[in-house]
C-alpha atoms as a PDB file:
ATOM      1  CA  UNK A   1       0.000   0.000   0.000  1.00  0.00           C
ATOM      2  CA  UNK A   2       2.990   2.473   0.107  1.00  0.00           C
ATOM      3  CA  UNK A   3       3.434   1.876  -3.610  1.00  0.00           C
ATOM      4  CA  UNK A   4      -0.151   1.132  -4.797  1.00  0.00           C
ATOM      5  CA  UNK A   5      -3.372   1.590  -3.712  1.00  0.00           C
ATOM      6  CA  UNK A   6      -4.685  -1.803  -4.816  1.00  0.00           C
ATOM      7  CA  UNK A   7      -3.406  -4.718  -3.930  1.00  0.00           C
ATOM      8  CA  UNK A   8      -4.721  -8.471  -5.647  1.00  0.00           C
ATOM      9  CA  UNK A   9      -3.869 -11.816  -4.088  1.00  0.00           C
ATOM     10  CA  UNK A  10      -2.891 -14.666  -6.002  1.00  0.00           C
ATOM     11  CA  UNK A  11      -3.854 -18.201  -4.453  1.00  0.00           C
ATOM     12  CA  UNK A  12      -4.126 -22.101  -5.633  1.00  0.00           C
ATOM     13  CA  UNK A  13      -7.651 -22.694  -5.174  1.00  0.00           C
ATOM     14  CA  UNK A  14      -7.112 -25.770  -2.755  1.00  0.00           C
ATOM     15  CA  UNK A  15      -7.915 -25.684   0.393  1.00  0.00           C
ATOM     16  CA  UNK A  16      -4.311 -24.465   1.483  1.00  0.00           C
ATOM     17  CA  UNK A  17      -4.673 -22.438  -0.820  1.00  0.00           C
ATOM     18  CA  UNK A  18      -8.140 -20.314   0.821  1.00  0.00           C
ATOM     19  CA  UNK A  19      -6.263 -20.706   4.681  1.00  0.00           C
ATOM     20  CA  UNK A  20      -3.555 -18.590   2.875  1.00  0.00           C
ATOM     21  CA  UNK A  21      -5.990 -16.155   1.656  1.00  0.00           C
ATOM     22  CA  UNK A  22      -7.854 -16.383   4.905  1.00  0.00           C
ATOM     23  CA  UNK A  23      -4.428 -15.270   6.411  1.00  0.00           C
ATOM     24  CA  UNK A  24      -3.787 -12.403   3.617  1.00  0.00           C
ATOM     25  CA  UNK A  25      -6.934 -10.987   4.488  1.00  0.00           C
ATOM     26  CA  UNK A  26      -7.060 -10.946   8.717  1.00  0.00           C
ATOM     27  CA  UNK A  27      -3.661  -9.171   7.871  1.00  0.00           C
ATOM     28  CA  UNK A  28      -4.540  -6.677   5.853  1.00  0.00           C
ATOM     29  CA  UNK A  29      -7.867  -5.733   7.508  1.00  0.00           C
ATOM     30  CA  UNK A  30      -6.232  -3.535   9.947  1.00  0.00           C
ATOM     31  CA  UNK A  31      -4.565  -1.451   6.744  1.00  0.00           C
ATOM     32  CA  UNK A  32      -7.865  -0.724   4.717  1.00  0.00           C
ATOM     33  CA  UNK A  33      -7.965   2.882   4.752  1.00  0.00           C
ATOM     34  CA  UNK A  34     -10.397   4.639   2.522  1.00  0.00           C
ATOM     35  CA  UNK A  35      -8.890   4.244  -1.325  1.00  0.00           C
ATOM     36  CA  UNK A  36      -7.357   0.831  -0.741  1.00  0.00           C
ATOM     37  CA  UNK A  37      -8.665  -1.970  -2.797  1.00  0.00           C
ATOM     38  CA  UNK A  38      -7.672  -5.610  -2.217  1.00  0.00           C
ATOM     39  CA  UNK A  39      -8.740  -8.627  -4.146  1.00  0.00           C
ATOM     40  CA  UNK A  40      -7.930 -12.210  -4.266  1.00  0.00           C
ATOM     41  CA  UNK A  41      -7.639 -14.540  -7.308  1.00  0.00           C
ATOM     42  CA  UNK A  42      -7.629 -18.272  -7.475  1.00  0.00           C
ATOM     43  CA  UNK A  43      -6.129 -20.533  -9.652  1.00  0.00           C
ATOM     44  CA  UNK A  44      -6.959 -23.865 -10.528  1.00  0.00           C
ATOM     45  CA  UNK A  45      -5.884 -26.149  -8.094  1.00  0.00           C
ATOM     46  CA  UNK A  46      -1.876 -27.247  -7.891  1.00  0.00           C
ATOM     47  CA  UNK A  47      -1.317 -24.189 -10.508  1.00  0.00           C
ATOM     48  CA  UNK A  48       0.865 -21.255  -9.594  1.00  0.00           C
ATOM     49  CA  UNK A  49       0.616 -17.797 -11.304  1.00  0.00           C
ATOM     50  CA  UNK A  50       3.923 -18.323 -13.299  1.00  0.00           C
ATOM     51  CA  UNK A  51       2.576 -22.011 -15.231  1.00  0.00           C
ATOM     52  CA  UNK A  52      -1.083 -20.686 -15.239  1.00  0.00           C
ATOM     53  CA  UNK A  53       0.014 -17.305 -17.363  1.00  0.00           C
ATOM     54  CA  UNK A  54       1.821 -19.601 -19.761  1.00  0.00           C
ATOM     55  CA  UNK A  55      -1.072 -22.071 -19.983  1.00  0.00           C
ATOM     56  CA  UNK A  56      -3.625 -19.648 -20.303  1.00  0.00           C
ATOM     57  CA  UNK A  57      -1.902 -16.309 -21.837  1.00  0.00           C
ATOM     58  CA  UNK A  58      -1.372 -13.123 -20.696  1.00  0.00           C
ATOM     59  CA  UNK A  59      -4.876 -11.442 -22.184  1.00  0.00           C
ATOM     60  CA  UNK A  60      -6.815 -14.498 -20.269  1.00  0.00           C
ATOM     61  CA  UNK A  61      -5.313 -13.942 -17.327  1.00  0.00           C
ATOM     62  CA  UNK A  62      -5.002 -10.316 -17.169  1.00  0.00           C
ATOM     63  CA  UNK A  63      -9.165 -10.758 -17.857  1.00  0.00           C
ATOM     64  CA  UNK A  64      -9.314 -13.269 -15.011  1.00  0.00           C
ATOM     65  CA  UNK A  65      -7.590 -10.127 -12.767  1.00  0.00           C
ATOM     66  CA  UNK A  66     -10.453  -7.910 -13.666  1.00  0.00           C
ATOM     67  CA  UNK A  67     -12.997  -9.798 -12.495  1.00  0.00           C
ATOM     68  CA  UNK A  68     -10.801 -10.989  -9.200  1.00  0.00           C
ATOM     69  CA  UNK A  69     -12.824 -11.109  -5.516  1.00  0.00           C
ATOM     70  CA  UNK A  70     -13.096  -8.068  -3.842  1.00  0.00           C
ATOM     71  CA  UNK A  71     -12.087  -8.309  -0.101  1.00  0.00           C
ATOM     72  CA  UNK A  72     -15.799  -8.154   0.744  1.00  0.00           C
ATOM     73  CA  UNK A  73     -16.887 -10.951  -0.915  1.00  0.00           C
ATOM     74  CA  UNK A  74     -14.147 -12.880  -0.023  1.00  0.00           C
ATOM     75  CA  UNK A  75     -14.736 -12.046   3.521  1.00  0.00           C
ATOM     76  CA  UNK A  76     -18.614 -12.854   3.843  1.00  0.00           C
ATOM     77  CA  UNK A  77     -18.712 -16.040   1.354  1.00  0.00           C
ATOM     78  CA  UNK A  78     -15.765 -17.238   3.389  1.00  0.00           C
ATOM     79  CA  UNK A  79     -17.627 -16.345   6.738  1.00  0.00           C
ATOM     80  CA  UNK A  80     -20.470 -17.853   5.888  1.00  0.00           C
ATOM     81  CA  UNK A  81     -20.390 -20.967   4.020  1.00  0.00           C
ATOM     82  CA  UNK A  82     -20.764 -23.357   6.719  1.00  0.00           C
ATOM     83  CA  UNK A  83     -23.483 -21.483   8.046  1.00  0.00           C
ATOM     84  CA  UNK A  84     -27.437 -21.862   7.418  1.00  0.00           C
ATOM     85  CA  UNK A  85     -28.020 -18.240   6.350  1.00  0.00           C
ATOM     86  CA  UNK A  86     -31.999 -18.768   6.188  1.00  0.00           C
ATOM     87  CA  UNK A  87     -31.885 -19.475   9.723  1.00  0.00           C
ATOM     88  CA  UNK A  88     -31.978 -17.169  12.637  1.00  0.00           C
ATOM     89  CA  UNK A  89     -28.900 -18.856  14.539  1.00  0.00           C
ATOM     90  CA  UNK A  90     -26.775 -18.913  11.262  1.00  0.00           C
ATOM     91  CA  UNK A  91     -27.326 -15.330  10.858  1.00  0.00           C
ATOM     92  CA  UNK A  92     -26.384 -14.796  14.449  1.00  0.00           C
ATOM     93  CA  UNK A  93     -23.200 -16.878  14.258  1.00  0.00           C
ATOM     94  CA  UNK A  94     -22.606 -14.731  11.058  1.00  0.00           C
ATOM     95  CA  UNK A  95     -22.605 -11.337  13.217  1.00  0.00           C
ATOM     96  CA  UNK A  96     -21.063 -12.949  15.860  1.00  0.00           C
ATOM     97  CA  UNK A  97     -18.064 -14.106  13.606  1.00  0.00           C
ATOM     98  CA  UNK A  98     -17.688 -10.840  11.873  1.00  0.00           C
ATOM     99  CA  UNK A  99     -18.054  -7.898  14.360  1.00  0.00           C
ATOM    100  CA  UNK A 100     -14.430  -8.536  15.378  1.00  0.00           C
ATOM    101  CA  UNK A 101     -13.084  -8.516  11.887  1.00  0.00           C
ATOM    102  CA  UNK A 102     -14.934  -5.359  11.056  1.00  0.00           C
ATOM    103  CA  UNK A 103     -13.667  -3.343  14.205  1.00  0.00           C
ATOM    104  CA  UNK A 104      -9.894  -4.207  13.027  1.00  0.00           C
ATOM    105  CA  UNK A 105     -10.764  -1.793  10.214  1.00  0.00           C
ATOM    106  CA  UNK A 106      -9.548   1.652  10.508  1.00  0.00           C
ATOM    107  CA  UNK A 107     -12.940   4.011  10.452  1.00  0.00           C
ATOM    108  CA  UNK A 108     -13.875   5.867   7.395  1.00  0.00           C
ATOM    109  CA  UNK A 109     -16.655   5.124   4.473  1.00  0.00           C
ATOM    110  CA  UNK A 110     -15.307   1.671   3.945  1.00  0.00           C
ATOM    111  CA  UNK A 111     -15.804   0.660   8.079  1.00  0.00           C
ATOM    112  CA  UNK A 112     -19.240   1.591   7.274  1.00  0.00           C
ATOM    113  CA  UNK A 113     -19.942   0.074   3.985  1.00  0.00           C
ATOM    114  CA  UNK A 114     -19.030  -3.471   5.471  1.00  0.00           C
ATOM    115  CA  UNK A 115     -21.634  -2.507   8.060  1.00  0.00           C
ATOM    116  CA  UNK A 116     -24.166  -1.759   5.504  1.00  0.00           C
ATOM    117  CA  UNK A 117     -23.354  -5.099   3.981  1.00  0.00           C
ATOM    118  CA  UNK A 118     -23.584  -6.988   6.935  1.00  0.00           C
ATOM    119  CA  UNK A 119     -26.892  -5.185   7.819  1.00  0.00           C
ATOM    120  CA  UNK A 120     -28.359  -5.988   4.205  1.00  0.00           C
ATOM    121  CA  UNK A 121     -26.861  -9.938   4.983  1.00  0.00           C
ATOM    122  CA  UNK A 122     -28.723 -10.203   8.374  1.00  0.00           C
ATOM    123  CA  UNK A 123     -31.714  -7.994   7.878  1.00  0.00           C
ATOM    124  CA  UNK A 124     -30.626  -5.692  10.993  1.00  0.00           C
ATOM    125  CA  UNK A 125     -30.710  -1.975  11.002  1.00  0.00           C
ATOM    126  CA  UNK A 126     -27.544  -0.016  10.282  1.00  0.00           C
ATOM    127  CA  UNK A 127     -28.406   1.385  14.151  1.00  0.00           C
ATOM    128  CA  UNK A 128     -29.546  -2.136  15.693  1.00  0.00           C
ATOM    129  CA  UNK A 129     -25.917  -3.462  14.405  1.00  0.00           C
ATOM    130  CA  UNK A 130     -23.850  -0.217  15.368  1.00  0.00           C
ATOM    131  CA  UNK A 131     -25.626  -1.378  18.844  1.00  0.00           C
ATOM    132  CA  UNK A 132     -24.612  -4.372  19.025  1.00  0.00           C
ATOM    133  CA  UNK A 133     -21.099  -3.463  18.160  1.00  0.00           C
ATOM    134  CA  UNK A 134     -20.491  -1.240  20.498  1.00  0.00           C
ATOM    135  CA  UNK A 135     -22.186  -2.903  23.517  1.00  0.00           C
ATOM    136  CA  UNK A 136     -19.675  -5.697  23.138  1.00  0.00           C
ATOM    137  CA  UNK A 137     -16.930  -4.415  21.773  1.00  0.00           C
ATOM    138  CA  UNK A 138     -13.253  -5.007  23.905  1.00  0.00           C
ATOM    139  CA  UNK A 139     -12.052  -2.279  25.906  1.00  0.00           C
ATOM    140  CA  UNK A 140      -9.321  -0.192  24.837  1.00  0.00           C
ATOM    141  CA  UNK A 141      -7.564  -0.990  27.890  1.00  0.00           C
ATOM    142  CA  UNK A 142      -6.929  -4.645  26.889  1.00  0.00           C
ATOM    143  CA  UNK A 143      -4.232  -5.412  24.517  1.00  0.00           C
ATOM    144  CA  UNK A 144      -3.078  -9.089  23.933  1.00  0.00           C
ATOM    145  CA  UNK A 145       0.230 -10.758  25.217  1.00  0.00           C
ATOM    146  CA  UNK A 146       3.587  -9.727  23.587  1.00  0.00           C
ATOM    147  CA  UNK A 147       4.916 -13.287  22.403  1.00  0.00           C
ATOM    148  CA  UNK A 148       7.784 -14.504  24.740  1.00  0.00           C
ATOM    149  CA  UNK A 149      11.204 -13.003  23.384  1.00  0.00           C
ATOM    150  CA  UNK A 150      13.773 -15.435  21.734  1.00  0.00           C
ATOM    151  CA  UNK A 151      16.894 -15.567  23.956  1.00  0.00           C
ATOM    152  CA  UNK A 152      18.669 -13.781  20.618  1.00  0.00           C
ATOM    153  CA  UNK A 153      17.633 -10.515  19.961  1.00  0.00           C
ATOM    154  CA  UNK A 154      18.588  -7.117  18.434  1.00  0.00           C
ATOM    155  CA  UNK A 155      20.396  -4.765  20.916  1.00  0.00           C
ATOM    156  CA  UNK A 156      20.091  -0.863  20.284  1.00  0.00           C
ATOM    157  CA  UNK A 157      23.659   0.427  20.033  1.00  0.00           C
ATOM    158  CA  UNK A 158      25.324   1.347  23.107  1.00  0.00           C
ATOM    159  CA  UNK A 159      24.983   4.322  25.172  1.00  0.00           C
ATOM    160  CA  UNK A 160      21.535   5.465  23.530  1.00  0.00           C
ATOM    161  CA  UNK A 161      19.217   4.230  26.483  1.00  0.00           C
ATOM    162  CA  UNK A 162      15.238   5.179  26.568  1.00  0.00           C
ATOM    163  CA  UNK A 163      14.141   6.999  29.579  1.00  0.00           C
ATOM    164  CA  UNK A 164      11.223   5.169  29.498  1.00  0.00           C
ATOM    165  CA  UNK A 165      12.246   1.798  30.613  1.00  0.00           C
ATOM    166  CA  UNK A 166       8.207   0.537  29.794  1.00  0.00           C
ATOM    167  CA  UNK A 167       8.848   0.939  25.959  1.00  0.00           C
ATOM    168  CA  UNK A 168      11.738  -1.486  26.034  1.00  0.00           C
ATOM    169  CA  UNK A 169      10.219  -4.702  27.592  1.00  0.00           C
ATOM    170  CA  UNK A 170       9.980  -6.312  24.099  1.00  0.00           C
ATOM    171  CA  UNK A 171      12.442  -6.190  21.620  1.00  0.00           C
ATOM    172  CA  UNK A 172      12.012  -7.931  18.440  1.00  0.00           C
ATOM    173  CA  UNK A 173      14.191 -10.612  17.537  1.00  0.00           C
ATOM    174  CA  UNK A 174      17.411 -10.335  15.497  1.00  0.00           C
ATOM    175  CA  UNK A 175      15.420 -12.152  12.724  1.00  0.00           C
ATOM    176  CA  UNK A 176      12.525 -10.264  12.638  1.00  0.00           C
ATOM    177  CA  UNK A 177      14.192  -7.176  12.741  1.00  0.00           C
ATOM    178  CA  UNK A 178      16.552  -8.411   9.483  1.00  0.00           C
ATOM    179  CA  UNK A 179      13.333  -9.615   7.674  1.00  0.00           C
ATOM    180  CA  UNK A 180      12.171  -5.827   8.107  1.00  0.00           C
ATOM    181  CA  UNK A 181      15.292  -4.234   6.683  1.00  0.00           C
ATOM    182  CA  UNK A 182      15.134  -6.912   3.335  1.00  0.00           C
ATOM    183  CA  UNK A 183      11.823  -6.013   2.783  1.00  0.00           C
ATOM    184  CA  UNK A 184      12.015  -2.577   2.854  1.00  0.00           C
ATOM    185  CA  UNK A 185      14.858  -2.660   0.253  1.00  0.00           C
ATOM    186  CA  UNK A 186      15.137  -6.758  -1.137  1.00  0.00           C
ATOM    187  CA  UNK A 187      18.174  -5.298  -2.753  1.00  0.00           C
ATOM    188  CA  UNK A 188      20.303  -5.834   0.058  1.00  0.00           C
ATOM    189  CA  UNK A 189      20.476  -9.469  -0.051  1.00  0.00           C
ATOM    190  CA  UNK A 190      22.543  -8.927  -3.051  1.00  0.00           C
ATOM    191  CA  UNK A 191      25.498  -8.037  -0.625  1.00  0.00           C
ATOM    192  CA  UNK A 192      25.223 -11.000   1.380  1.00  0.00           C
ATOM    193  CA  UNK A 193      28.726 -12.626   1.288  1.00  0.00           C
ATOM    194  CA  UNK A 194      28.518 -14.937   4.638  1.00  0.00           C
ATOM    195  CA  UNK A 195      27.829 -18.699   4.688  1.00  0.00           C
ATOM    196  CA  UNK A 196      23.917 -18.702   5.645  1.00  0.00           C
ATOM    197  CA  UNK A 197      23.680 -22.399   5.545  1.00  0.00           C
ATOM    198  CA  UNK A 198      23.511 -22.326   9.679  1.00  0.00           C
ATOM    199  CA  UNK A 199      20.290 -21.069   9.391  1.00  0.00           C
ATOM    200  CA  UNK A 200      18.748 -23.507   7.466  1.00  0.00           C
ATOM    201  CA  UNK A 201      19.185 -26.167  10.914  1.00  0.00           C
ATOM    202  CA  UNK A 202      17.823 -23.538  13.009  1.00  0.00           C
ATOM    203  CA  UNK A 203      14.881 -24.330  14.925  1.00  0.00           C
ATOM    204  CA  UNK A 204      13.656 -20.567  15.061  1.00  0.00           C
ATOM    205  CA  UNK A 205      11.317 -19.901  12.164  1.00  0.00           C
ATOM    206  CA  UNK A 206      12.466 -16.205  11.639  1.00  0.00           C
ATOM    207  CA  UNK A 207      16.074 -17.839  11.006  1.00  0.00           C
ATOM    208  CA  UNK A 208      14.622 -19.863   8.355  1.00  0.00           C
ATOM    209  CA  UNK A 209      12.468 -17.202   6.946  1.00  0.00           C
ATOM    210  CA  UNK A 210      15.093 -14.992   6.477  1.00  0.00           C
ATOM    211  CA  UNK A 211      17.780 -17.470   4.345  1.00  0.00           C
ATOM    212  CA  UNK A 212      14.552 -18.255   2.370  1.00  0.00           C
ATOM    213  CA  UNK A 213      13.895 -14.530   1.304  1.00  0.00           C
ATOM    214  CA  UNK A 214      17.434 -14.044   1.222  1.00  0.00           C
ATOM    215  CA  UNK A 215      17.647 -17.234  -1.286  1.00  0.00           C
ATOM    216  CA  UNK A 216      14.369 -15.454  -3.307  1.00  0.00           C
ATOM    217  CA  UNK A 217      15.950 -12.596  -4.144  1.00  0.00           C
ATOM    218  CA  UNK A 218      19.811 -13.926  -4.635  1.00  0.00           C
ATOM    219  CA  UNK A 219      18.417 -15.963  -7.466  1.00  0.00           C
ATOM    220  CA  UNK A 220      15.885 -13.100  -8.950  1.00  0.00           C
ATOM    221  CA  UNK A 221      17.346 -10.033  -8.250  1.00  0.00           C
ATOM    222  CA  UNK A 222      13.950  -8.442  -9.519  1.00  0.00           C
ATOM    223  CA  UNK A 223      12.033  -9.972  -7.041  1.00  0.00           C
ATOM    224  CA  UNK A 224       9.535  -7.256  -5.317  1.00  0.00           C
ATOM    225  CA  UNK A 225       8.332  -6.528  -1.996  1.00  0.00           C
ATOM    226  CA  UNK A 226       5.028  -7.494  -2.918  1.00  0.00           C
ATOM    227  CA  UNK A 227       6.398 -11.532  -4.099  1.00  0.00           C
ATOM    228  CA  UNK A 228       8.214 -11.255  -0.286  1.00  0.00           C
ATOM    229  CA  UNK A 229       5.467 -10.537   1.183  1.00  0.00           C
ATOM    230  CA  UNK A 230       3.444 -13.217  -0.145  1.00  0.00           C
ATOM    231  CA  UNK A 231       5.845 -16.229   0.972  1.00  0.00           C
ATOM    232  CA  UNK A 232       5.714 -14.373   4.209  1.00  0.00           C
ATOM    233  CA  UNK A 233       2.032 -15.252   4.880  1.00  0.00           C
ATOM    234  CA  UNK A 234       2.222 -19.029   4.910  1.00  0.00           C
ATOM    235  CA  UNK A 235       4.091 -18.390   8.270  1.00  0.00           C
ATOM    236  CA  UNK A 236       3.084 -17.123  11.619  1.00  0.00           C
ATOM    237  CA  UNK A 237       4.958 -14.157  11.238  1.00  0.00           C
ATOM    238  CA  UNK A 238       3.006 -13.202   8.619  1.00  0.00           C
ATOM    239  CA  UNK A 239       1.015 -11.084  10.263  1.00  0.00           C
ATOM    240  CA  UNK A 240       3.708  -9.128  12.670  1.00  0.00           C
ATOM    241  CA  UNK A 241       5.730  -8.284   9.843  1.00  0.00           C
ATOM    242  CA  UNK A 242       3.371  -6.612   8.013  1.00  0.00           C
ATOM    243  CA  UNK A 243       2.555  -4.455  11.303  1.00  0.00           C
ATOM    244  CA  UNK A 244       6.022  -3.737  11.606  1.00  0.00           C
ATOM    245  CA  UNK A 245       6.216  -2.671   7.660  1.00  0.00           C
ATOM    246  CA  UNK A 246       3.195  -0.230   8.446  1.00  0.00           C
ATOM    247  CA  UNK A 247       4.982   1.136  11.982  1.00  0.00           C
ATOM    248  CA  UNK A 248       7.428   4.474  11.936  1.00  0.00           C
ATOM    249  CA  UNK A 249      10.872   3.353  10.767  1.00  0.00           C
ATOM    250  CA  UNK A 250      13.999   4.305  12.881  1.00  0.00           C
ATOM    251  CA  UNK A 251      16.746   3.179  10.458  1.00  0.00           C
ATOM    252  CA  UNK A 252      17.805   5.733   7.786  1.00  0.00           C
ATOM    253  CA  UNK A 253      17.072   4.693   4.123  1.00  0.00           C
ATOM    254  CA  UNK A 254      20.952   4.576   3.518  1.00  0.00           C
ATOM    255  CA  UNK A 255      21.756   2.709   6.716  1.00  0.00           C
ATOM    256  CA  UNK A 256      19.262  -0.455   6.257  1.00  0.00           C
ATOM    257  CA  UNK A 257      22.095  -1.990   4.147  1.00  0.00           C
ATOM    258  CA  UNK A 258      24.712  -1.820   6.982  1.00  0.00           C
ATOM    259  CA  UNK A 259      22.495  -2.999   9.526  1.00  0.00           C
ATOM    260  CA  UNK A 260      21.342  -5.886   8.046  1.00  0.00           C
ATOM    261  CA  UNK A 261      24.451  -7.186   7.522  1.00  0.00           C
ATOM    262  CA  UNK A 262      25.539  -6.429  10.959  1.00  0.00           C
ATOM    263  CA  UNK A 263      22.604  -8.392  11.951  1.00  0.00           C
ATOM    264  CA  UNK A 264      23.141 -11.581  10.094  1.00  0.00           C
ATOM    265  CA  UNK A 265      26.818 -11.396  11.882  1.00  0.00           C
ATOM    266  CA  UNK A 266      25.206 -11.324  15.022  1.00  0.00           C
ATOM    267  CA  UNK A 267      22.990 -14.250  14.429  1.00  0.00           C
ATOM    268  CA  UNK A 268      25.521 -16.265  12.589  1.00  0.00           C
ATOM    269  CA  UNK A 269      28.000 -15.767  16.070  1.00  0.00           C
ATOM    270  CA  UNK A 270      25.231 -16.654  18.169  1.00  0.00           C
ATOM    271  CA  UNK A 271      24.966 -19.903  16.152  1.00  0.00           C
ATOM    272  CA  UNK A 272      28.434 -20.574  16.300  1.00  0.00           C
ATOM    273  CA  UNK A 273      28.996 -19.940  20.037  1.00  0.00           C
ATOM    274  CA  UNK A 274      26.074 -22.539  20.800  1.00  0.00           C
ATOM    275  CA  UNK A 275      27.849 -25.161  18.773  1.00  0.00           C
ATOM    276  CA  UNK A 276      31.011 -24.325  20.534  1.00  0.00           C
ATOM    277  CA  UNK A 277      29.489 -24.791  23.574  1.00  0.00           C
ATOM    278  CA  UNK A 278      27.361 -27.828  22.506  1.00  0.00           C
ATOM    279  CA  UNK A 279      30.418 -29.296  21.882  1.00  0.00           C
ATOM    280  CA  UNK A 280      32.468 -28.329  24.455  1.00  0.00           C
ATOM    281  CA  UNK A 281      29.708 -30.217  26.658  1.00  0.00           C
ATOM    282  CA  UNK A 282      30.091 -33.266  24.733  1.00  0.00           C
ATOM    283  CA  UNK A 283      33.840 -33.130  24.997  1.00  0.00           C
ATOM    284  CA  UNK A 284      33.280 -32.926  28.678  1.00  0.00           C
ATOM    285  CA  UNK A 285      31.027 -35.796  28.985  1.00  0.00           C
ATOM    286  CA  UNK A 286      33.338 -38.204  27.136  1.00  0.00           C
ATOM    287  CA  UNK A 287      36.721 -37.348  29.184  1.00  0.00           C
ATOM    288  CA  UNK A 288      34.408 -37.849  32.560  1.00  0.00           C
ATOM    289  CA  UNK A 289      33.351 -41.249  31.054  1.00  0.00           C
ATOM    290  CA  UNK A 290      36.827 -42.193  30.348  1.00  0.00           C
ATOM    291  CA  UNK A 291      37.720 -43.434  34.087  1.00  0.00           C
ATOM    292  CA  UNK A 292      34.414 -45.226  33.588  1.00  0.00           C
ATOM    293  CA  UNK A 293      35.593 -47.614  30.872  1.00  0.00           C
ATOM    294  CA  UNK A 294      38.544 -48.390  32.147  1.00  0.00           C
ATOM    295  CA  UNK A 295      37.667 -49.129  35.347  1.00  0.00           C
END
């Protein structure tokens, strides 16, 4: 959304394929401003966009684009197909299911117009639903968990200390905070020189994420945000990555570079002094069993 105002989802049309779109969409809820558009298209099933373009041509699928799912539809059809919509207690499951989906979206004209749609959907009054809404919506107050914090994470440079001790209880982790940088300029993987083949063993998944976008772009230089983003969402970090894209950034434009590198040193130590030490314990056990065997 920083580069266009309309954004379309490409999915296999498996069922994977709709949880991934499911995903895509509870993510970008929270950034539909009025004058964003989002969309999602599915292929045929076990088809990506690359062999479906060359099976169908570019005209056909450029047609198939046009007439891609708005958000909306998406949202309610998804919402609702296990539910009896004739029924009283399907349409009430329906309300129930969506109310906390539609407060995610930032208020303006298109807040409203998924209102009006859900009001036209369950036969309720604009006011009767606004109501309802507001009776049970959460309180400000309450804001879910922060994750637990990875033992490795980024350190802000020495000597530059918040007074406001509160604001630093979570830190991302070194991985996250490198998956930020790449995707706010992919072009920096191109300057990766160190052995990243450490990460691929490494049980956190923001390791693994990163050497997979770093492997994306290394072998198509071309490679957009947009593409990134999309093999982001199969993941569970999905989601906090994109709020982190949308958040104030503290890094300079012409600094990103340097810092991500920094930050895959940092990991790639980290690594290195846990297999030293892994090691070192093995060593260890072996010299105390020694006295054993030879006894």
């Amino acid at each position: 959304f920083r580069q266009v105002a309309e954004v379309i989802f490409c999915f296999d049309g498996d069922d994977a394929g709709s949880a991934a779109a499911w995903r895509a969409l509870e993510t970008t809820l929270p950034l539909m401003e009025d004058g964003r558009q989002v969309k999602f298209l599915f292929l045929p099933s076990g088809t990506d966009p690359d062999t479906h373009v060359r099976a169908v041509g570019k005209e056909k699928f450029e047609s198939e684009i046009e007439s891609a799912k708005p958000l909306e539809d998406f949202f309610f059809e998804k919402l609702s197909e296990d539910l009896d919509m004739n029924s009283i207690e399907g349409k009430a499951r329906l309300s129930n299911l969506s109310k906390k989906y539609i407060r995610q979206i930032p208020r303006g004209v298109y807040a409203q117009l998924m209102l009006d749609r859900l009001s036209q959907t369950l036969g309720v009054s604009n006011e009767s639903l606004d109501q309802l809404l507001s009776t049970n919506a959460p309180k400000q107050e309450s804001t879910s968990p922060r994750p637990p914090v990875p033992q490795t994470e980024w350190q802000p440079r020495k000597g530059r200390k918040s007074p406001n001790t509160e604001l630093n209880v979570y830190r991302k982790p070194a991985s996250v905070k490198a998956i930020e940088l790449l995707l706010r300029n992919p072009e920096i993987a191109l300057s990766v020189t160190q052995n990243l083949e450490p990460l691929r063993t490494a049980e956190d998944e923001g390791r693994k994420l990163l050497l997979s976008l770093v492997e994306i772009v290394k072998k198509d230089p071309s490679t957009e945000v947009f593409t990134l983003l999309g093999y982001c969402y199969g993941t569970s970090l999905g989601s906090q990555l994109t709020q982190l894209l949308a958040a104030e950034k503290i890094t300079p434009q012409e600094g990103v570079e340097k810092e991500f590198l920094q930050i895959l040193d940092n990991i790639l130590s980290d690594i290195a002094k846990k297999l030293e030490l892994l090691q070192l314990k093995d060593e260890l056990k072996s010299r105390v069993s020694e006295p054993k065997k030879h006894s």
